[in-house]
Protein backbone atom coordinates (compact mmCIF):
# COMPACT_ATOMS: atom_id res chain seq x y z
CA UNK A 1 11.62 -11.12 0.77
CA UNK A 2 11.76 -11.76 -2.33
CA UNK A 3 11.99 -8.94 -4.10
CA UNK A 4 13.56 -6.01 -3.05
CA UNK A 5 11.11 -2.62 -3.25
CA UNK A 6 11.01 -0.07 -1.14
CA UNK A 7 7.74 0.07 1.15
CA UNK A 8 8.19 3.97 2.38
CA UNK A 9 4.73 5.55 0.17
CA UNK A 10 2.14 3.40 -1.21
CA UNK A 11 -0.18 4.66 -3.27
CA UNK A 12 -3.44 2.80 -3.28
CA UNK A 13 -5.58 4.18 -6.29
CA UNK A 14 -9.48 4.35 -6.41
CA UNK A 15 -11.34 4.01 -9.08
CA UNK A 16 -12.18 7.43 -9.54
CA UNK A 17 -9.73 9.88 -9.69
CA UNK A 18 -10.94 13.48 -8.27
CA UNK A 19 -10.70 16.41 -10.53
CA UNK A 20 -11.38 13.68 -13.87
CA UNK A 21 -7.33 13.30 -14.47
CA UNK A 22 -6.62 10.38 -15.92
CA UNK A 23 -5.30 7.39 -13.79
CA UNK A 24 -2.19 7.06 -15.28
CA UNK A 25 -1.59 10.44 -14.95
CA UNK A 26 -2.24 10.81 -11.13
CA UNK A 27 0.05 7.72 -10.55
CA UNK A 28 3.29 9.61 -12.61
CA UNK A 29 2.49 12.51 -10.89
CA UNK A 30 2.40 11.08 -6.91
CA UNK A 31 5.92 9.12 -8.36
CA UNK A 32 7.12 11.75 -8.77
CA UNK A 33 6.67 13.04 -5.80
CA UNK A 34 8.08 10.31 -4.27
CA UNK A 35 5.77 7.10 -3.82
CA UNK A 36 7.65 4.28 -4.12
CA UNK A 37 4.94 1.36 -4.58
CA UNK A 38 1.18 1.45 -6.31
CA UNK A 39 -1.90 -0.75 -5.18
CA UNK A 40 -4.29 -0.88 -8.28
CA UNK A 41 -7.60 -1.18 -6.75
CA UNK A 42 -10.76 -1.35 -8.19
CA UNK A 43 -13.86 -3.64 -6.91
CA UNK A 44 -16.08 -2.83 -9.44
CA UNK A 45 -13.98 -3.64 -12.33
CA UNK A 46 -14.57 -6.68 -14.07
CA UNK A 47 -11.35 -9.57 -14.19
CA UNK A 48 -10.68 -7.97 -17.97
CA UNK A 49 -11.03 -4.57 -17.31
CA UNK A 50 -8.86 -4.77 -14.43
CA UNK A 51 -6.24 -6.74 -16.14
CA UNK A 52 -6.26 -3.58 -18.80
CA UNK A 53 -5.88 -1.03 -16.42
CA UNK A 54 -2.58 -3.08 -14.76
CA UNK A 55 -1.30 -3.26 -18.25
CA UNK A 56 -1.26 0.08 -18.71
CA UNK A 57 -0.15 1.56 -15.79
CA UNK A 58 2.73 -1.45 -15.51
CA UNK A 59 3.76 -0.09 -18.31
CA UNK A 60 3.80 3.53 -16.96
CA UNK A 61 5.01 2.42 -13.74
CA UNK A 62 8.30 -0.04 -14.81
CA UNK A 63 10.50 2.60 -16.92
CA UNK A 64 10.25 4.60 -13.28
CA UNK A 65 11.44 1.53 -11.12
CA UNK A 66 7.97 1.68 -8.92
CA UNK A 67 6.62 -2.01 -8.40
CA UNK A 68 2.53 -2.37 -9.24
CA UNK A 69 0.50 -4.49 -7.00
CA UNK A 70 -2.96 -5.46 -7.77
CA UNK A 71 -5.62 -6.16 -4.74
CA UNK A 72 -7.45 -8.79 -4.07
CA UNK A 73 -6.91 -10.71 -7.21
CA UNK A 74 -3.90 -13.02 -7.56
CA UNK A 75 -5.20 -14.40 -11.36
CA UNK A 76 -5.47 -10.83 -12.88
CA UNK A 77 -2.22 -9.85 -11.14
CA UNK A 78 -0.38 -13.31 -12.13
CA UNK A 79 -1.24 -12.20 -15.74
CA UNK A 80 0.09 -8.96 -15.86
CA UNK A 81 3.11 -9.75 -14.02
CA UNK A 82 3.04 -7.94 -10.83
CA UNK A 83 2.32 -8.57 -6.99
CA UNK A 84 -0.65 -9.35 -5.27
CA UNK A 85 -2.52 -8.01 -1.82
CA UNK A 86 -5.26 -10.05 -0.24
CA UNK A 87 -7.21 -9.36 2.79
CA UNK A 88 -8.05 -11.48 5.87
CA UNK A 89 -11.31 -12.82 3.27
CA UNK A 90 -9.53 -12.78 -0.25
CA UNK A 91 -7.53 -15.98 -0.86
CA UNK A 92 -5.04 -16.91 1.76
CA UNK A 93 -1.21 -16.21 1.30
CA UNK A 94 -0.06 -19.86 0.25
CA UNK A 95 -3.04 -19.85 -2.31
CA UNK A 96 -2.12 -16.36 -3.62
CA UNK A 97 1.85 -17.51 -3.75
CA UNK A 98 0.87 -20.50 -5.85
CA UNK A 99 -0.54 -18.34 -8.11
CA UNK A 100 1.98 -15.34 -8.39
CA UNK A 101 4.86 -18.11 -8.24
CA UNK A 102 7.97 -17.14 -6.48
CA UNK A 103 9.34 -13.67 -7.59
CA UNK A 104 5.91 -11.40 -7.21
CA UNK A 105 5.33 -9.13 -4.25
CA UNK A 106 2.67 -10.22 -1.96
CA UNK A 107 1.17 -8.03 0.82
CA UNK A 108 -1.46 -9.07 3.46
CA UNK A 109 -3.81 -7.02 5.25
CA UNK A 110 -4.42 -7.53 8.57
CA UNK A 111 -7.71 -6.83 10.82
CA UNK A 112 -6.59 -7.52 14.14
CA UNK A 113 -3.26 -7.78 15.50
CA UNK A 114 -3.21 -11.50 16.83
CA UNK A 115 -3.64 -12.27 13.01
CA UNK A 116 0.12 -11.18 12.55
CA UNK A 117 1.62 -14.35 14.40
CA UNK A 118 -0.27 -16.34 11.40
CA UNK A 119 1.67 -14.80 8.64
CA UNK A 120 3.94 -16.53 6.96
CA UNK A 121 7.32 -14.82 5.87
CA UNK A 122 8.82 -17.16 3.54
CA UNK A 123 5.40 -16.36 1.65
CA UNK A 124 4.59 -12.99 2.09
CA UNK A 125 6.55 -9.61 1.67
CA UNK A 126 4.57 -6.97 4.13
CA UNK A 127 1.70 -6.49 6.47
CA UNK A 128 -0.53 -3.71 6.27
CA UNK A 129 -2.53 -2.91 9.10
CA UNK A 130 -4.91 -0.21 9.51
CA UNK A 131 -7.22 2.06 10.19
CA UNK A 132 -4.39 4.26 11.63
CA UNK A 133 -7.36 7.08 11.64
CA UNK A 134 -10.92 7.38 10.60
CA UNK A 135 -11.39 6.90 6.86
CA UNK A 136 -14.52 7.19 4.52
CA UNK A 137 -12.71 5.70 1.95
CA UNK A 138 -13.65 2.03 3.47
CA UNK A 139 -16.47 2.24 4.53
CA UNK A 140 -15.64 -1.69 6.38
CA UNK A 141 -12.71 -0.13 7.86
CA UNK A 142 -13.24 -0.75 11.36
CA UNK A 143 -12.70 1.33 14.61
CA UNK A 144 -9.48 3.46 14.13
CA UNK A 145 -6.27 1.29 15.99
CA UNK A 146 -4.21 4.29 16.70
CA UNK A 147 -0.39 4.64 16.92
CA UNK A 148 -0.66 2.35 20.08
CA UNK A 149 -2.73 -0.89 18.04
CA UNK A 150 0.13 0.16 15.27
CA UNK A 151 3.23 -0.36 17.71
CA UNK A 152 1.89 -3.35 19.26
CA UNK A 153 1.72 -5.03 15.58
CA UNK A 154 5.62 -3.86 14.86
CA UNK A 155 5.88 -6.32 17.46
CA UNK A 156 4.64 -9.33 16.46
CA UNK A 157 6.16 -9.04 12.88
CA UNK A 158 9.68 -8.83 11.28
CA UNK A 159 8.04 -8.31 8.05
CA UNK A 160 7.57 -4.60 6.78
CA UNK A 161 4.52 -2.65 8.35
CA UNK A 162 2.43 -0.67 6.46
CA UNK A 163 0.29 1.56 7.93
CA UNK A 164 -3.19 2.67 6.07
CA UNK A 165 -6.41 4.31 6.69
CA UNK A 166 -6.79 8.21 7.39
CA UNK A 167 -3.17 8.97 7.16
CA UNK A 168 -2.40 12.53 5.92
CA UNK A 169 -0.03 15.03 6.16
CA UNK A 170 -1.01 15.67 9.08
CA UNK A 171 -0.80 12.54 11.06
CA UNK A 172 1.85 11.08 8.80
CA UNK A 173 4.49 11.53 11.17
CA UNK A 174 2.74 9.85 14.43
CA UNK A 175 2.46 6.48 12.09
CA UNK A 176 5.77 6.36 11.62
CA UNK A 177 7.28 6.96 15.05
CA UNK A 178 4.47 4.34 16.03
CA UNK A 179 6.76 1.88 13.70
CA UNK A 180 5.26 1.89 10.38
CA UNK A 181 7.91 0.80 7.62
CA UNK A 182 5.59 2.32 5.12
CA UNK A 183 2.39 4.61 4.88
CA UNK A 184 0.03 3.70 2.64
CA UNK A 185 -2.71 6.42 1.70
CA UNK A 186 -6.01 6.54 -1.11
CA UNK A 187 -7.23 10.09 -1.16
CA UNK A 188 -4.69 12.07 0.59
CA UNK A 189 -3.38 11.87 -3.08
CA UNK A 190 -6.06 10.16 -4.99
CA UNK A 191 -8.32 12.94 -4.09
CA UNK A 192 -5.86 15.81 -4.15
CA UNK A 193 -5.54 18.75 -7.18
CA UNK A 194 -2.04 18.56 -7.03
CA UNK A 195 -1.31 14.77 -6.96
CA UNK A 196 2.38 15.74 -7.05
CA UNK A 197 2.55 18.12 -4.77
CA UNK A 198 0.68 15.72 -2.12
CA UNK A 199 2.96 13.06 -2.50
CA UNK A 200 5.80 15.08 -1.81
CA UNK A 201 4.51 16.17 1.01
CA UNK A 202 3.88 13.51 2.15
CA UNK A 203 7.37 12.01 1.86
CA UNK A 204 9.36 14.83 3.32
CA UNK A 205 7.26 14.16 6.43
CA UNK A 206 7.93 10.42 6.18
CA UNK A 207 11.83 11.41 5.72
CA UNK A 208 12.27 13.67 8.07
CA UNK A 209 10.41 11.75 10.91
CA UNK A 210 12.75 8.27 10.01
CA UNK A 211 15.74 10.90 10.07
CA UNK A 212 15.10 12.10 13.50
CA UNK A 213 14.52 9.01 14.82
CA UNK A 214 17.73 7.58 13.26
CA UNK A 215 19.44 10.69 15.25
CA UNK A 216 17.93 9.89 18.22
CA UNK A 217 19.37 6.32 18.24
């Protein structure tokens, strides 16, 4: 990797936050409770618009030591100065790293699990994989893969996992002992009153699961 972060809760935004709080302040809030990396995405932002909203919540986002990573589009992220994630149909991961150059973070999603032998580490950071559960937020999602299509991708890769789609509080903790490195979640904060609140929750589950299985070693 090239640059160290810290994969454990990922915040992937929408472009609507519920309850009309403003972006910026949903994404301090779930930092605060504990995510430790932000995905800004937005499809139906323009390249300008999206730049603006990575410039501002960069700017929130860097005096707290959280990393920002814009999806889908290595240009607006290269400008701005923070990482890139691309999916199996965005640009591929050597296109993306010529365009982030060497120090950004770049993430790739995955949509099967054969796709993980084709990753390349010495240009990308993690794999996220996913659904882990059914989702409405995507509505291309796919069938859910389950902690079972989860563990068998922790085998192909040495790169971090990330696990996304569906994951709550409630299900947090079967992702995890399945071999996710990270959980990545939308509206299980995105879409919560208490953005704060939800995040922490979310992390003391994370925690405690890693710390049991660390005991159990």
């Amino acid at each position: 990797m090239r640059r160290p972060f810290d994969p454990t809760l990922y915040l992937v935004t929408d472009s609507e936050p519920a309850h009309r709080h403003a972006l910026a302040d949903v994404v301090a809030a779930a930092v605060r409770g504990g995510v430790t990396l932000v995905q800004l995405r937005d499809k139906r932002a323009d390249a300008r618009a999206l730049l603006e909203q990575a410039q501002m919540l960069k700017a929130v986002l860097d005096p707290l030591g959280v990393p920002l990573i814009v999806n889908d589009r290595a240009d607006v992220a290269h400008a701005a100065g923070v990482g890139c994630h691309v999916g199996q149909s965005d640009l591929p991961a050597a296109a993306a790293r010529a365009i982030l150059g060497p120090d950004a973070i770049l993430g790739v999603s995955l949509d099967a699990a054969a796709q993980a032998h084709a990753v390349d580490p010495a240009l990308v950071d993690y794999v996220a994989y996913g659904p882990f559960a059914a989702t409405a937020t995507k509505a291309d999602a796919g069938s859910p893969i389950g902690a079972a299509g989860l563990a068998a991708v922790a085998k192909l890769t040495l790169l971090p996992l990330i696990a996304i789609g569906g994951i709550d509080a409630g299900n947090v903790a079967a992702a995890v002992r399945a071999g996710a490195d990270g959980i990545a979640v939308v509206s299980a904060i995105m879409a919560a009153s208490d953005p704060e609140g939800a995040a922490r929750e979310l992390r003391a589950a994370i925690d405690a699961t890693k710390a049991e299985a660390e005991k159990a070693l």
